[in-house]
Protein backbone atom coordinates (compact mmCIF):
# COMPACT_ATOMS: atom_id res chain seq x y z
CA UNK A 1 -28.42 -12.95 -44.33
CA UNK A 2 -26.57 -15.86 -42.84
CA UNK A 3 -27.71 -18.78 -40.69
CA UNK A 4 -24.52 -20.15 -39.74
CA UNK A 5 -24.73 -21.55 -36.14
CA UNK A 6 -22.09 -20.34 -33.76
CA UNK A 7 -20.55 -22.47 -30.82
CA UNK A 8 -22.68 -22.01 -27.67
CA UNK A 9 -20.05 -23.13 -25.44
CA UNK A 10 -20.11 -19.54 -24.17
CA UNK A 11 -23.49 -19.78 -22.71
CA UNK A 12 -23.40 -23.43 -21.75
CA UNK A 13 -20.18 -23.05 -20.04
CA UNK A 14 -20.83 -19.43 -18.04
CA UNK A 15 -20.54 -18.92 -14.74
CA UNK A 16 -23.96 -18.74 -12.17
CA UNK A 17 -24.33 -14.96 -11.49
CA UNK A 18 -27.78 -14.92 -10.12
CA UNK A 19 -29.34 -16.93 -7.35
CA UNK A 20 -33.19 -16.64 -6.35
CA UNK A 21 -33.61 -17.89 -2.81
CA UNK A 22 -37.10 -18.79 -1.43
CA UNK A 23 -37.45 -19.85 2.26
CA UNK A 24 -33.91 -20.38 2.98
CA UNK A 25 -33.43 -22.50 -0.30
CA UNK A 26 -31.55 -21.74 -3.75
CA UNK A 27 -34.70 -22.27 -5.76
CA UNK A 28 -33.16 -21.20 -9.08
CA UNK A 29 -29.62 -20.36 -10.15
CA UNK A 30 -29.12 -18.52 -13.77
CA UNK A 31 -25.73 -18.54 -15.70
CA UNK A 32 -24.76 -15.67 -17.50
CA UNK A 33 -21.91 -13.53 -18.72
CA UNK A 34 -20.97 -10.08 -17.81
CA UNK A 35 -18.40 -7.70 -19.44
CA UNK A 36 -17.31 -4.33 -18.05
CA UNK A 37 -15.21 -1.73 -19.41
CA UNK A 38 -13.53 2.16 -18.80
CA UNK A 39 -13.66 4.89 -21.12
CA UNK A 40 -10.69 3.92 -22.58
CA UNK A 41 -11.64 0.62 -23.58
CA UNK A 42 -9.96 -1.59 -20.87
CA UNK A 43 -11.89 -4.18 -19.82
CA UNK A 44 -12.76 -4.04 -16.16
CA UNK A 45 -14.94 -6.69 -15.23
CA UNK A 46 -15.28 -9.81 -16.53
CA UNK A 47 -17.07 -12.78 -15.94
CA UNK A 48 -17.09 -15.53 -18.38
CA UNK A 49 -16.38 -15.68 -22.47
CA UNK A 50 -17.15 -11.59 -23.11
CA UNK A 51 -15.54 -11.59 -26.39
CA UNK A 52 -17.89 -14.48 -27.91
CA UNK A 53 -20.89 -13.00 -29.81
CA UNK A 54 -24.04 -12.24 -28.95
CA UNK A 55 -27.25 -11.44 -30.26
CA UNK A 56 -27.92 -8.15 -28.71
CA UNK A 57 -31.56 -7.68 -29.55
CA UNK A 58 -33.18 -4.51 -28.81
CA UNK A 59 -29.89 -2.75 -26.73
CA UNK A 60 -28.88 -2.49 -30.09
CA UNK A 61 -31.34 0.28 -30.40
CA UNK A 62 -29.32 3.22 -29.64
CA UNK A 63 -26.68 2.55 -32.35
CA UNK A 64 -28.54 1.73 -35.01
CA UNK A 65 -30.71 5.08 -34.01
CA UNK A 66 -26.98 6.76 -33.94
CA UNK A 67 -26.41 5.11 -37.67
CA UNK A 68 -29.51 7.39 -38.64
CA UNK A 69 -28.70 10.55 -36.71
CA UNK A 70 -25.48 10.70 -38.71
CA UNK A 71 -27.45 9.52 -42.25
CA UNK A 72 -30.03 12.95 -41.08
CA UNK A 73 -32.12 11.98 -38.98
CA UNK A 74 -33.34 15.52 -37.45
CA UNK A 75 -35.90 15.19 -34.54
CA UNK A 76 -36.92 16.39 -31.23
CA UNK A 77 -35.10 14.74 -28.15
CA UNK A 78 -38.42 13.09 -26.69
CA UNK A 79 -39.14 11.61 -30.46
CA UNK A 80 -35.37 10.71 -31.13
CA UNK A 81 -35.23 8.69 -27.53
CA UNK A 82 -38.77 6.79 -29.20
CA UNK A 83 -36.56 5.71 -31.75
CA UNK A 84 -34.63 3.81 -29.16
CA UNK A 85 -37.08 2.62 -27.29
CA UNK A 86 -38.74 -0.61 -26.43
CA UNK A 87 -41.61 1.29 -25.72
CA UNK A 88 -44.58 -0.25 -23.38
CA UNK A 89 -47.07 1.39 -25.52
CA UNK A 90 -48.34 4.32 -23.74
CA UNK A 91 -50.14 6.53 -25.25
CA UNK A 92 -47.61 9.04 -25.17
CA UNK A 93 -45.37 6.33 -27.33
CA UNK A 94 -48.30 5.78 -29.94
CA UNK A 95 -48.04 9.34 -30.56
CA UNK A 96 -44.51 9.85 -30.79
CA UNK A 97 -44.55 6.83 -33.46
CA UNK A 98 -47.14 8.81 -35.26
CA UNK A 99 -45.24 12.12 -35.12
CA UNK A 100 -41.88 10.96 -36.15
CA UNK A 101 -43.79 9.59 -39.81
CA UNK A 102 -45.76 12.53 -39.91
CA UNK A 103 -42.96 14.46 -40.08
CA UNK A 104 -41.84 12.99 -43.06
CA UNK A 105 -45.06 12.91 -44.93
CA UNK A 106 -45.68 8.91 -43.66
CA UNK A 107 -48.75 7.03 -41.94
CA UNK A 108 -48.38 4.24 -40.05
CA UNK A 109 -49.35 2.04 -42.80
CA UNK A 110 -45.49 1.90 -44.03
CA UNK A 111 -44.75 0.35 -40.67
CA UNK A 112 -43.63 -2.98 -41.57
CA UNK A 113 -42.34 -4.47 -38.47
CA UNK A 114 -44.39 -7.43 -36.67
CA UNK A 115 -47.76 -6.70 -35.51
CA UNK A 116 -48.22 -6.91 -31.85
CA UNK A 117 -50.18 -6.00 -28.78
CA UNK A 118 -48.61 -3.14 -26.31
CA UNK A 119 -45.78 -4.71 -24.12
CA UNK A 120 -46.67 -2.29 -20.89
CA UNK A 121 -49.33 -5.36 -18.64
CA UNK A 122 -51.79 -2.46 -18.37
CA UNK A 123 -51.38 -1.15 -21.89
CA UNK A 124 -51.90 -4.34 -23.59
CA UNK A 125 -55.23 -4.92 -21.45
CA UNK A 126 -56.77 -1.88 -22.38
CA UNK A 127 -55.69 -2.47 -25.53
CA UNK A 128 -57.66 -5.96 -25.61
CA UNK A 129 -60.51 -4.18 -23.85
CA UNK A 130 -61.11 -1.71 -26.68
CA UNK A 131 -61.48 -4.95 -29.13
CA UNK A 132 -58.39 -4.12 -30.98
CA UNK A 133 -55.97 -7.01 -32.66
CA UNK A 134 -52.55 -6.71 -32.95
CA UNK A 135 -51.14 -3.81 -34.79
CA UNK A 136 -46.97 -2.71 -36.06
CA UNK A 137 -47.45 0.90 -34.50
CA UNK A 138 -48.44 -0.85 -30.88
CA UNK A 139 -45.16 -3.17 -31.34
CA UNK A 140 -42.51 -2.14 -28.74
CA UNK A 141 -39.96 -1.30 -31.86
CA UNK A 142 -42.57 0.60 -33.61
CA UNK A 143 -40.49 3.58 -33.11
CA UNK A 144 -36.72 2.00 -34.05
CA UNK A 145 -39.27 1.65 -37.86
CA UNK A 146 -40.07 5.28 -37.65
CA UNK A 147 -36.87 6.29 -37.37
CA UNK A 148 -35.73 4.08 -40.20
CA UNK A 149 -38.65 5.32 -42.39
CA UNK A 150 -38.22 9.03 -41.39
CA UNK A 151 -34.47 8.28 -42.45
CA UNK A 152 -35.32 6.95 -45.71
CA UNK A 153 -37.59 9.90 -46.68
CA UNK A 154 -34.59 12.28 -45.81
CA UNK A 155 -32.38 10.63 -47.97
CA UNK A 156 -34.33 9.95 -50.94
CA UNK A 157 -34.46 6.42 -50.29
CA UNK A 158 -37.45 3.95 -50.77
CA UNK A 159 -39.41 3.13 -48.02
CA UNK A 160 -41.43 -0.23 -49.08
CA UNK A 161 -38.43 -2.38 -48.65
CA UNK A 162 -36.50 -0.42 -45.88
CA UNK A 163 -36.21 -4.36 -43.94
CA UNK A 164 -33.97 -5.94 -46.56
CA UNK A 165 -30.70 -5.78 -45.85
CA UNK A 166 -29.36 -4.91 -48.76
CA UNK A 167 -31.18 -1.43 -48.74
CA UNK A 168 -29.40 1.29 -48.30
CA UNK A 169 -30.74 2.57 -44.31
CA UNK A 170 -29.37 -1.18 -43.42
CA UNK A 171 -26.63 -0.94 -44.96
CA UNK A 172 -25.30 2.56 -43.10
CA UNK A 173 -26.65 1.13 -39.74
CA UNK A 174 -24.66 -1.97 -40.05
CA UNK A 175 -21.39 0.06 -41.12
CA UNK A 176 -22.14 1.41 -37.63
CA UNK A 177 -22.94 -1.21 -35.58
CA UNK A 178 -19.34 -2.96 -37.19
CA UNK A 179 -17.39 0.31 -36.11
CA UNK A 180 -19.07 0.84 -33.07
CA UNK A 181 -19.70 -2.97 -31.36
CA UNK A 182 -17.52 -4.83 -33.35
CA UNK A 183 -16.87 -7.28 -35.62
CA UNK A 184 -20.05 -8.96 -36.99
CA UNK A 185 -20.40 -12.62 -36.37
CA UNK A 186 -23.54 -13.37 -38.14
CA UNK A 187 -26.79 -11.66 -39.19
CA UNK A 188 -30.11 -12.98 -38.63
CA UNK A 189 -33.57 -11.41 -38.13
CA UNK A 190 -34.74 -9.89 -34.89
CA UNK A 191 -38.38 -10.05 -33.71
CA UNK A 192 -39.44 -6.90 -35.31
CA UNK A 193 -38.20 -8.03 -39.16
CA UNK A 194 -35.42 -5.76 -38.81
CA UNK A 195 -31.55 -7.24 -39.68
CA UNK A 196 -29.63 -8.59 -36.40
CA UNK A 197 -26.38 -8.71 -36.17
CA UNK A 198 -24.41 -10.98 -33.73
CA UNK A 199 -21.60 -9.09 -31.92
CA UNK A 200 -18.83 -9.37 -29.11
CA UNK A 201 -20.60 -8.55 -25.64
CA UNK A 202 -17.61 -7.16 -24.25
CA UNK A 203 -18.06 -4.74 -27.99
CA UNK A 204 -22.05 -3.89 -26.41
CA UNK A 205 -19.90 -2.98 -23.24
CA UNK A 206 -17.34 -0.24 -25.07
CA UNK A 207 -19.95 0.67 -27.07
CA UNK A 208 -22.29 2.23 -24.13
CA UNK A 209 -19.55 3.57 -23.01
CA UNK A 210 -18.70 5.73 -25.32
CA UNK A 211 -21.91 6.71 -26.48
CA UNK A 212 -22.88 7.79 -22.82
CA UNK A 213 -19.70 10.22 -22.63
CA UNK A 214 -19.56 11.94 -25.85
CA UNK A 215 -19.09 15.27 -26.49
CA UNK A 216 -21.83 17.85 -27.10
CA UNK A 217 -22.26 18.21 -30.30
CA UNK A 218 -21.41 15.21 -31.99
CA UNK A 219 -24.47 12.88 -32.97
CA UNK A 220 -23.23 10.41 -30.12
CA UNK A 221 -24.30 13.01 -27.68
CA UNK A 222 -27.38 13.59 -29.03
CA UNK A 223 -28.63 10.20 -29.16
CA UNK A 224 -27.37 9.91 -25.41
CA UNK A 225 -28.80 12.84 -23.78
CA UNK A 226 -32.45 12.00 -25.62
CA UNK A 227 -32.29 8.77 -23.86
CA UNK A 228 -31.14 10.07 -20.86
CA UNK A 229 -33.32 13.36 -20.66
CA UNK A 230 -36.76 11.09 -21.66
CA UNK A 231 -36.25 7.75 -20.47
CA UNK A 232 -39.71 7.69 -19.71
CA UNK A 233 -40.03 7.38 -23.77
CA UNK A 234 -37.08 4.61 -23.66
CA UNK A 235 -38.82 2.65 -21.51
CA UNK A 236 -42.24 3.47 -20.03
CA UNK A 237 -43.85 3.56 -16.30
CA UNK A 238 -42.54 1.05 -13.87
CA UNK A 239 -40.09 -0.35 -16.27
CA UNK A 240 -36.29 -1.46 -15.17
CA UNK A 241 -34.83 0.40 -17.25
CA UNK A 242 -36.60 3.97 -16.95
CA UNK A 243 -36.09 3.58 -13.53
CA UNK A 244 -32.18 3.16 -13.74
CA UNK A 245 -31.75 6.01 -16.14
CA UNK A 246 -34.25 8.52 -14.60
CA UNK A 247 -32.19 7.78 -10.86
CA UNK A 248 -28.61 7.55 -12.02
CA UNK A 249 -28.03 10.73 -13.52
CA UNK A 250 -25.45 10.68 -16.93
CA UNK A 251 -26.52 6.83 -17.79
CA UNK A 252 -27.29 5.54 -20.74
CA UNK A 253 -29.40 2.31 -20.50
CA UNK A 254 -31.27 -0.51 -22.70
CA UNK A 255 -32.81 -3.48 -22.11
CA UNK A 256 -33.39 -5.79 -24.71
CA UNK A 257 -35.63 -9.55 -25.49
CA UNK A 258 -33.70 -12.52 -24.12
CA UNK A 259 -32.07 -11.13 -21.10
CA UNK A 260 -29.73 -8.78 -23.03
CA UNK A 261 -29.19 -5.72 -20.98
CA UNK A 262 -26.57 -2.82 -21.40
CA UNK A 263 -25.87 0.46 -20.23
CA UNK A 264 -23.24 3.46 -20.05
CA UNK A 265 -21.77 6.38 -17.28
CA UNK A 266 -21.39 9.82 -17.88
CA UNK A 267 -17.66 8.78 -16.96
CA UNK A 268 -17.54 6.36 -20.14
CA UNK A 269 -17.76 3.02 -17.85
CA UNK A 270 -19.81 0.50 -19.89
CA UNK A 271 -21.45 -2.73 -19.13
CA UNK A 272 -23.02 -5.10 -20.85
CA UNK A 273 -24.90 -8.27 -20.05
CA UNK A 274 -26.37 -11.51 -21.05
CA UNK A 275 -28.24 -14.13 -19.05
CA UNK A 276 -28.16 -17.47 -20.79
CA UNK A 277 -31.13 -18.45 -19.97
CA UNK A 278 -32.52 -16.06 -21.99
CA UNK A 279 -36.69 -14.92 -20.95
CA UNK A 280 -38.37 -16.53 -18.47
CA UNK A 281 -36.31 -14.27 -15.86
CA UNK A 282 -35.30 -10.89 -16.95
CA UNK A 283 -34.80 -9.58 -13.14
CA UNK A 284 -32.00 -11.48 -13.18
CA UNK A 285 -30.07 -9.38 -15.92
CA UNK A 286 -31.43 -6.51 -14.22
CA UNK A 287 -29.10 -7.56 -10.92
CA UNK A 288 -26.55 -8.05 -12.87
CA UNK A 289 -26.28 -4.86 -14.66
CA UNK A 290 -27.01 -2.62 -11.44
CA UNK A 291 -24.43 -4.61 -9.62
CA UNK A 292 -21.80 -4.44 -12.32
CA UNK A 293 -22.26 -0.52 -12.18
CA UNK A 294 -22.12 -0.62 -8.47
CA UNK A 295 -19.03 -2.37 -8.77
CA UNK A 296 -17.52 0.26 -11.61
CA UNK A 297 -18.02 3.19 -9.43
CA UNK A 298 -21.87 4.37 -10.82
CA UNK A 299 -23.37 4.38 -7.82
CA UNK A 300 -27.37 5.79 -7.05
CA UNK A 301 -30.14 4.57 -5.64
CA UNK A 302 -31.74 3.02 -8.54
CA UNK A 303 -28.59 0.94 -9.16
CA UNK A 304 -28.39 -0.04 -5.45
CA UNK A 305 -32.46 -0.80 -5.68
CA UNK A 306 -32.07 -2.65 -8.38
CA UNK A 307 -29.45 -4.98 -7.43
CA UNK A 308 -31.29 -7.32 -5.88
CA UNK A 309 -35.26 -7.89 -5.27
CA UNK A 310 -37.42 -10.07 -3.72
CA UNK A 311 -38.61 -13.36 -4.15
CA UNK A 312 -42.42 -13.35 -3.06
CA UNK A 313 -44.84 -15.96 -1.56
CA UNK A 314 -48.85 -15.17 -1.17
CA UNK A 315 -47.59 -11.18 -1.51
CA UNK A 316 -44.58 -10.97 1.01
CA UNK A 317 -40.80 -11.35 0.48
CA UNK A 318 -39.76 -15.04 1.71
CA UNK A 319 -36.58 -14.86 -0.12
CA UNK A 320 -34.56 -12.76 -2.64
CA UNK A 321 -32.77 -12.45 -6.20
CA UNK A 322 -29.08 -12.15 -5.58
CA UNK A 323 -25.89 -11.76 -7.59
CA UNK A 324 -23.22 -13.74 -7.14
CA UNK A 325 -19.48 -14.73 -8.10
CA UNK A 326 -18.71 -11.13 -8.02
């Protein structure tokens, strides 16, 4: 791993793309960058340094889960979109976790990534209700291990150090994030104890794009029409990105820690964001991304929802989160 510290003049110097208004007044203005692209690759929309890197945290999900669908990965659709999932910890997630290692002759006891409580607010109270402390299966990348795992098992490989990234299911994924994103910048460790690689946003962008219009038949597809087909798994209820993919039909979305957010058309347009603020206000990389599709053409009612929302007081709207410089 390397710790080398890369400029930040990218996200000091972006542009304000979000504004949150309350009674009349700009409370709160977020910078951020945005990078759009076509199926070709051109680059569409652009809004400050796209080609600097970025950590893209969980969005990443979907290609590393690609990197093991071409290594043999071999599950059902509603299991395979687990492994790209952030899930909330439903129930429904739990199991999926559970059934992914089964079916490779694993408990959740290999699970090595960080202990946590569920990320879904009614989830994680329950889950404090029934007196239980943190645990790796109820981590929202509890199924990104799985796959990993179930991948290791399939190919012979050992599972009690599947996290260093030296080992061999780390080593294919990032071949594939470098083919896929781009050019690696620098690795470091994401939340979960799994490698991170820092790439070129405007890489994220392409990236989503192609993924979301692949053929049938190649593993690209399959990873995209899992996610697409059970975003319910991706995601979980009343999260952004479930929403978007469950009401824009074709798209391929991800949200990920930080305000990383990233998603791709049927049509092979692909966006990508980053809020530089990082996570005290993920909405507004949630405007960002449904207005950067609007703009490119993907047009539905979640994206149009979604582009905006409202600031409240005591329960009502008294103002609203807004893109701008678009």
């Amino acid at each position: 791993m390397t710790s080398t510290t890369t400029d930040s003049a990218a996200l000091d110097e972006a542009p304000v793309l979000v504004h949150v208004t309350r009674g009349g007044l700009v409370e709160s203005a977020h910078h951020g960058r945005v990078a759009g692209t076509s199926a070709t690759g051109e680059t569409l929309l652009e809004r400050g340094d796209v080609s600097a890197p970025v950590y893209p945290r969980s969005t990443l999900k979907p290609v590393q889960s690609l990197a093991m669908v071409r290594h043999g990965l071999d599950i059902a659709p509603p299991l395979l979109a687990t492994v790209c999932s952030s899930h909330s910890g439903e129930q429904r997630h739990l199991d999926a976790v559970v059934e992914i290692l089964a079916s490779v002759g694993l408990g959740v006891d290999a699970l090595q990534n960080t202990p946590a409580l569920p990320l879904g607010e009614l989830e994680h109270a329950r889950w404090l209700a029934a007196g239980r402390a943190p645990e790796p299966i109820a981590q929202d990348c509890s199924g990104k291990h799985a796959g990993m795992l179930a991948t290791c098992v399939v190919n012979g490989w050992s599972t009690h150090d599947y996290l260093d990234p030296t080992h061999p299911v780390q080593v294919a994924i990032a071949v594939t994030v470098a083919a896929e994103v781009g050019p690696v910048a620098t690795t470091s460790v994401d939340g979960c104890g799994a490698p991170l690689p820092a790439v070129p946003l405007d890489g994220l962008a392409r990236a989503f794009g192609r993924l979301a219009c692949a053929p049938a038949g190649t593993p690209e597809h399959r990873v995209a029409q899992a996610m697409r087909s059970h975003p319910e798994m991706v995601g979980g209820e009343d999260r952004e990105v479930t929403t978007l993919m469950a009401g824009t039909p074709g798209l391929v979305a991800k949200d990920g820690a930080e305000s990383v957010f990233a998603a791709g058309s049927a049509d092979g347009v692909g966006v990508a964001v980053k809020i530089s603020d990082g996570a005290p206000f993920a909405r507004a990389r949630t405007a960002v991304l449904a207005t950067a599709l609007l703009r490119l053409g993907v047009e539905s009612e979640a994206t149009r929802s979604l582009s905006t929302s409202p600031t409240l007081g005591h329960g009502r709207p008294v103002g609203v989160v807004r893109v701008v410089g678009f």
